[in-house]
C-alpha atoms as a PDB file:
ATOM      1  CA  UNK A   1       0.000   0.000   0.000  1.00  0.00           C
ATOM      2  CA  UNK A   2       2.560   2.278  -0.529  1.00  0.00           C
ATOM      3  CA  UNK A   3      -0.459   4.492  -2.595  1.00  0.00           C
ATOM      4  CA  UNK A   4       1.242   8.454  -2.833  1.00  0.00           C
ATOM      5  CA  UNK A   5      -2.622   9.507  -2.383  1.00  0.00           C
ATOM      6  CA  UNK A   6      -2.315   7.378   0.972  1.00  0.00           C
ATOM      7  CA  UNK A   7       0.741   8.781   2.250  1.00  0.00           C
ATOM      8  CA  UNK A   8       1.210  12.333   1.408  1.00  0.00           C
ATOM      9  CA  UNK A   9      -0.301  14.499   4.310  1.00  0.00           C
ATOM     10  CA  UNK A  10      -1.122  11.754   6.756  1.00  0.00           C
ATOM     11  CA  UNK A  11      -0.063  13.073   9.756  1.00  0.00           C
ATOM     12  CA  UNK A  12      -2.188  16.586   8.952  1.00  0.00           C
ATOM     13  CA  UNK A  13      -4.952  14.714   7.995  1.00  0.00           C
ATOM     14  CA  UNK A  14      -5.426  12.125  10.893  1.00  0.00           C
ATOM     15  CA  UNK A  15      -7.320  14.480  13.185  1.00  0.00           C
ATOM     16  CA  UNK A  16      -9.999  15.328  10.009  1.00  0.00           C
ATOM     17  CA  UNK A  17     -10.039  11.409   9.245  1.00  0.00           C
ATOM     18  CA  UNK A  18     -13.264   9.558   9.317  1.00  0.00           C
ATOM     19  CA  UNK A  19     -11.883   7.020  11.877  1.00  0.00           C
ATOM     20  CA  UNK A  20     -10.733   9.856  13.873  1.00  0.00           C
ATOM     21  CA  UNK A  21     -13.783  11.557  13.670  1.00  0.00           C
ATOM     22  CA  UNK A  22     -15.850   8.591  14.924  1.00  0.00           C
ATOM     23  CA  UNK A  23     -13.850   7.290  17.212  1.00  0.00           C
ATOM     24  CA  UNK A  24     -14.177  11.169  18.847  1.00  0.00           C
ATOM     25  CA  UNK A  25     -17.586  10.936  18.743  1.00  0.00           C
ATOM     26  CA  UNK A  26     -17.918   7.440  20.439  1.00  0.00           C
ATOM     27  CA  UNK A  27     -16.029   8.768  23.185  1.00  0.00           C
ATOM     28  CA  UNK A  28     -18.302  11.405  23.341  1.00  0.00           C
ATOM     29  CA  UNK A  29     -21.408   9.769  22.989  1.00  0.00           C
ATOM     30  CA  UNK A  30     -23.713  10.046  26.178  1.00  0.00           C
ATOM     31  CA  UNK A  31     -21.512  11.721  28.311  1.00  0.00           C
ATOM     32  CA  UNK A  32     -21.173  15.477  25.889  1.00  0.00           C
ATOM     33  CA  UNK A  33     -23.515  14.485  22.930  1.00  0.00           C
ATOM     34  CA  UNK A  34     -27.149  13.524  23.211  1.00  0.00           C
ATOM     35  CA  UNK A  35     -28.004   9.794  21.485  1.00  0.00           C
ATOM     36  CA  UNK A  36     -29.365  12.136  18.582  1.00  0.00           C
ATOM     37  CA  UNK A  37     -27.120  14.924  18.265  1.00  0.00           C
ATOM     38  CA  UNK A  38     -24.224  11.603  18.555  1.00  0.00           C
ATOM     39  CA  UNK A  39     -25.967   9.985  15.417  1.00  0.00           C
ATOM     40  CA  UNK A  40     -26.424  13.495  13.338  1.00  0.00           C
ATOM     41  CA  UNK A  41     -23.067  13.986  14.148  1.00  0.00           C
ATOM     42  CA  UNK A  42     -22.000  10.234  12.830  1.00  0.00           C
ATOM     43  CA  UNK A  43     -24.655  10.275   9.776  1.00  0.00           C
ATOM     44  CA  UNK A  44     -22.777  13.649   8.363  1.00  0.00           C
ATOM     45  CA  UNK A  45     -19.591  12.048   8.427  1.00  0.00           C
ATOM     46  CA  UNK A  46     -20.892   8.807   6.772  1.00  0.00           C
ATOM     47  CA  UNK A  47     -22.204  10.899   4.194  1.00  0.00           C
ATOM     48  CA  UNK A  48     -19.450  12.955   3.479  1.00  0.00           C
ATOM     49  CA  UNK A  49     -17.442   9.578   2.790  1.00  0.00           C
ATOM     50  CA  UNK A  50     -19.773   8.336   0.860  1.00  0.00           C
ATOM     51  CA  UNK A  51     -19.910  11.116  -1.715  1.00  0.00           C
ATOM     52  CA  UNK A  52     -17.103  13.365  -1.024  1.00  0.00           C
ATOM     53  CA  UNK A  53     -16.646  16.426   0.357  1.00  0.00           C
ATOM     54  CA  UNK A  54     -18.878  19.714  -0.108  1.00  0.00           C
ATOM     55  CA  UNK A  55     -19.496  23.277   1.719  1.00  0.00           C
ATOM     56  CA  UNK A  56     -21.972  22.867   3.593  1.00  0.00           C
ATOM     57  CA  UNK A  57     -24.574  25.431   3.137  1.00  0.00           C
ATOM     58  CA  UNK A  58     -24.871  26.786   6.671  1.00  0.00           C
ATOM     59  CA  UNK A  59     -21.469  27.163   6.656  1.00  0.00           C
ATOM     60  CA  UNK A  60     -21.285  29.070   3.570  1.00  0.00           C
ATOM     61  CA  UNK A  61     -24.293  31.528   4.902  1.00  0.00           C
ATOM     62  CA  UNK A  62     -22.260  32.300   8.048  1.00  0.00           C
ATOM     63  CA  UNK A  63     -19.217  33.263   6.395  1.00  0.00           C
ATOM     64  CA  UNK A  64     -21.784  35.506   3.978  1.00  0.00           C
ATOM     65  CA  UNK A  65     -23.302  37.042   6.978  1.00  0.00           C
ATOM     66  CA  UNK A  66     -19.675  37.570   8.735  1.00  0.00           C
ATOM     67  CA  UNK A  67     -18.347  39.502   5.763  1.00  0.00           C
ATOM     68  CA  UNK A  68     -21.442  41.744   5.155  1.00  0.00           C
ATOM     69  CA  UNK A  69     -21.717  42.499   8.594  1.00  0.00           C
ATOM     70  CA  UNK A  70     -17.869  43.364   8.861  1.00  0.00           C
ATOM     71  CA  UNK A  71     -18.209  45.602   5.339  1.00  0.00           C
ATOM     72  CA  UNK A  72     -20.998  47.196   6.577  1.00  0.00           C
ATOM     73  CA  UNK A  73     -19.198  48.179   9.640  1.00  0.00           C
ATOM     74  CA  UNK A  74     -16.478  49.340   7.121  1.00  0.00           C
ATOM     75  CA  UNK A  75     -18.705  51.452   5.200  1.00  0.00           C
ATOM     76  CA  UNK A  76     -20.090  53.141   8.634  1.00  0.00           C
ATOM     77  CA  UNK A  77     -16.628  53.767  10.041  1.00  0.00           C
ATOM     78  CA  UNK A  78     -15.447  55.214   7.250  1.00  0.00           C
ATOM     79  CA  UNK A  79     -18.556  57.267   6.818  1.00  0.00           C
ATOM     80  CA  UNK A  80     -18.092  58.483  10.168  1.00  0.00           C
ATOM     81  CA  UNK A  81     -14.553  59.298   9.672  1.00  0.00           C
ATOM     82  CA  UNK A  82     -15.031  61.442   6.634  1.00  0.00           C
ATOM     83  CA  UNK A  83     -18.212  63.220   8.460  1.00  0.00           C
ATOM     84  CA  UNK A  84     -15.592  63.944  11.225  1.00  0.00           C
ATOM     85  CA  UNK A  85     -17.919  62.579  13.366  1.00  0.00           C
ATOM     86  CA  UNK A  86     -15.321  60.472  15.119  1.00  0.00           C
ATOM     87  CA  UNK A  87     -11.398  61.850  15.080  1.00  0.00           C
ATOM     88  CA  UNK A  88      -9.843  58.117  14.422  1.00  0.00           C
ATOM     89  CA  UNK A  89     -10.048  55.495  12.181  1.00  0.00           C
ATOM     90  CA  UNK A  90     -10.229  52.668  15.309  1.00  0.00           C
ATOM     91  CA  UNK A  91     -13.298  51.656  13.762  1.00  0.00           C
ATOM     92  CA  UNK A  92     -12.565  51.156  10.160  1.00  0.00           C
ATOM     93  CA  UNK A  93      -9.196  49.890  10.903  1.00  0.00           C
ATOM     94  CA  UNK A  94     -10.301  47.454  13.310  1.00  0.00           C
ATOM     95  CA  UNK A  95     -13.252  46.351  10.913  1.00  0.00           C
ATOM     96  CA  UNK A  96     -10.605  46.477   7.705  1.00  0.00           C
ATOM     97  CA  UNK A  97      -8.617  43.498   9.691  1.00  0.00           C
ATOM     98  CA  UNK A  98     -11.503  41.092  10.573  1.00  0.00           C
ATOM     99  CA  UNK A  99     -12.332  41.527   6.845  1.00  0.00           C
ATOM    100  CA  UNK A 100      -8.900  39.901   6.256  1.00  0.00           C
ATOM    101  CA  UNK A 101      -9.188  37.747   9.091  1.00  0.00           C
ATOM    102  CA  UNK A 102     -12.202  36.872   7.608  1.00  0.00           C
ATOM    103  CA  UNK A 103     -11.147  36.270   4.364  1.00  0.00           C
ATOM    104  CA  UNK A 104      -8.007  33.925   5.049  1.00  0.00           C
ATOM    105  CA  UNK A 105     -10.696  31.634   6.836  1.00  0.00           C
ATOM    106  CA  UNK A 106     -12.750  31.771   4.270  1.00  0.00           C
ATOM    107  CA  UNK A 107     -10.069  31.245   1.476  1.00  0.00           C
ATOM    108  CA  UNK A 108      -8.759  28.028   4.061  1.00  0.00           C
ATOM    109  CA  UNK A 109     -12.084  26.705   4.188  1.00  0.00           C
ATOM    110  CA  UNK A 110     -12.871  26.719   0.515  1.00  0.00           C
ATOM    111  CA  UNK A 111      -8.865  25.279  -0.039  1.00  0.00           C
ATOM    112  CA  UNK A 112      -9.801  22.596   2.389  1.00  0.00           C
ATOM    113  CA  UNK A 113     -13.531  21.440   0.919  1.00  0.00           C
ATOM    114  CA  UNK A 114     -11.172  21.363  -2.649  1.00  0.00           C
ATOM    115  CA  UNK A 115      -8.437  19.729  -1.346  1.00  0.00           C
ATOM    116  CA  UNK A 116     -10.522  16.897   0.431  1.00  0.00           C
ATOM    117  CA  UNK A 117     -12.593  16.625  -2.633  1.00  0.00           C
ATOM    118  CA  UNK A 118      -9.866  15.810  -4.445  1.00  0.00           C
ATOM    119  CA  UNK A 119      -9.166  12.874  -2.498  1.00  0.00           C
ATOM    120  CA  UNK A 120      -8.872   9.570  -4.930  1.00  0.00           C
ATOM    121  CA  UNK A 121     -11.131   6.570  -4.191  1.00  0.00           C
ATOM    122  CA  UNK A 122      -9.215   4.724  -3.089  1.00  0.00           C
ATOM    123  CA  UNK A 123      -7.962   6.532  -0.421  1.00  0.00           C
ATOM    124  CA  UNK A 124     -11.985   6.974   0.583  1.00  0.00           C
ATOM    125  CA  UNK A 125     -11.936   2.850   0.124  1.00  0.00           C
ATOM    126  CA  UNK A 126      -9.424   2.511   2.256  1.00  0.00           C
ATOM    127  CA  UNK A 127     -10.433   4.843   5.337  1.00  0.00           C
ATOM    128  CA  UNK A 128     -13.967   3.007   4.819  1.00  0.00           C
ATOM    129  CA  UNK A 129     -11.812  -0.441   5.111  1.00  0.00           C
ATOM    130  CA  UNK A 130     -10.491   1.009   7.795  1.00  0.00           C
ATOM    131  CA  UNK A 131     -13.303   1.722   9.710  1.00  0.00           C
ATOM    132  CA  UNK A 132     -14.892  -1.703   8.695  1.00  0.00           C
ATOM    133  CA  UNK A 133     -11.750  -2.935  10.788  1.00  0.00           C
ATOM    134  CA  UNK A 134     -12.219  -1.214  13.451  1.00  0.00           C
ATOM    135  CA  UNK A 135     -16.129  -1.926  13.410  1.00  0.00           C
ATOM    136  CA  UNK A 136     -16.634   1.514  14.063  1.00  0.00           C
ATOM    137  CA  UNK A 137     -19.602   1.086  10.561  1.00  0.00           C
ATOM    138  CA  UNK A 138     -22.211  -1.485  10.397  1.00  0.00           C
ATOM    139  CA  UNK A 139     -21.903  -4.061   7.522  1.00  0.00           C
ATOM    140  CA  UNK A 140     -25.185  -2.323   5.775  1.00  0.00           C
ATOM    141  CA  UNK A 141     -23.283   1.147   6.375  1.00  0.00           C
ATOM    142  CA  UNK A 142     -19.761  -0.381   5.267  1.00  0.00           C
ATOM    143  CA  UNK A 143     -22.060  -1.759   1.628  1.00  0.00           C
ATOM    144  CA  UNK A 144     -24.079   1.500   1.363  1.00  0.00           C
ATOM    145  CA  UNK A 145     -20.956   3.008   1.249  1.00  0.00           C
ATOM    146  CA  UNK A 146     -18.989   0.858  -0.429  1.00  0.00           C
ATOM    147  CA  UNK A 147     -21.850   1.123  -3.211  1.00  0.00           C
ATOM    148  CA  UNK A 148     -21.845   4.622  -3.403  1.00  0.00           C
ATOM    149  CA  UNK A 149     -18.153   4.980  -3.811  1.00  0.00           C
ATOM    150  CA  UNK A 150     -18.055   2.688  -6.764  1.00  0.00           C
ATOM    151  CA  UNK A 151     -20.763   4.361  -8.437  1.00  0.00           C
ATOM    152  CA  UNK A 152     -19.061   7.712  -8.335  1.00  0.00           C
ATOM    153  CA  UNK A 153     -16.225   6.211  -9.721  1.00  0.00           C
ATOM    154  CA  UNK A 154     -18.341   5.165 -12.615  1.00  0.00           C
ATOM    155  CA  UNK A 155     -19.934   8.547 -12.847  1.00  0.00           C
ATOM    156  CA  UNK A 156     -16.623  10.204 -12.907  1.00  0.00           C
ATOM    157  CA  UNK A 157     -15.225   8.051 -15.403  1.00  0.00           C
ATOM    158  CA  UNK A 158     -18.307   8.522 -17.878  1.00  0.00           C
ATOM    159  CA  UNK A 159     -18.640  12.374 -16.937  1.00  0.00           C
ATOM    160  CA  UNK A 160     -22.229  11.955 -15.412  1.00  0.00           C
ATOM    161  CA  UNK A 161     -23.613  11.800 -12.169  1.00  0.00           C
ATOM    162  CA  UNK A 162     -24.811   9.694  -9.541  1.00  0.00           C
ATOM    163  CA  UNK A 163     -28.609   9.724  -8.738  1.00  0.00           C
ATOM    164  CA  UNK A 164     -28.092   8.973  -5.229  1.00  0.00           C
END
């Protein structure tokens, strides 16, 4: 198994690992998380290895809201500013570098759904061997998934997509 796709980046990725993951969340499970939040929590990342990666769209609205807010702030501190109505530019400034802030985690975020996505299958077949190992997956979750992987590979190959 000496796979380049298996090897490169290992170490970063073992915390963000599907094994990881649900091994966290079994060691979790009725002391933090509730029985349901526990198997919402497990069902995402099932999902996510079974067809890849995506932004999730309540992520992607918070980071919208984030930035607007912060550039509205902008636009009112520098408003104030020119008015004269405040003698610094605390506000603006201040607001000008959580837009930055801002934008390096979104720009990581986005960099991170891409690079994920770009994952091959097989490395997703072998963290879901993996976790068939470590019985941490059912064996109808471990053939659901198994499935699903397989048929994106056919989709990708053919340039259509899977109706799943």
């Amino acid at each position: 198994m000496n796979d380049p796709d298996l090897t490169a980046d290992a170490a970063l990725e073992a915390d963000d690992s599907p094994v990881a993951v649900l091994q966290g969340l079994e060691e979790d499970r009725r002391t933090i998380l509730t029985e349901k939040e526990y198997r919402e929590m497990r069902q995402s990342v099932l999902d996510e290895l079974c067809r890849g990666p995506r932004c999730r769209p309540s992520t992607v609205a918070t980071f919208l809201v984030v930035g607007l807010l912060l550039f509205v702030l902008l636009v009112i501190g520098l408003a104030l500013w020119i008015d004269r109505q405040v003698p610094d530019l605390m506000l603006p400034g201040v607001t000008a570098a959580a837009l930055v802030a801002w934008a390096y985690l979104l720009r990581g975020y986005v960099k991170a759904v891409r690079q994920n996505a770009a994952l091959s299958i097989n490395r997703r077949l072998a963290e879901l061997e993996e976790l068939r190992a470590r019985q941490l997956i059912t064996r109808e979750e471990y053939d659901r998934i198994y499935a699903a992987i397989h048929m994106s590979r056919v989709a990708h190959r053919t340039g259509g997509t899977s109706s799943q």
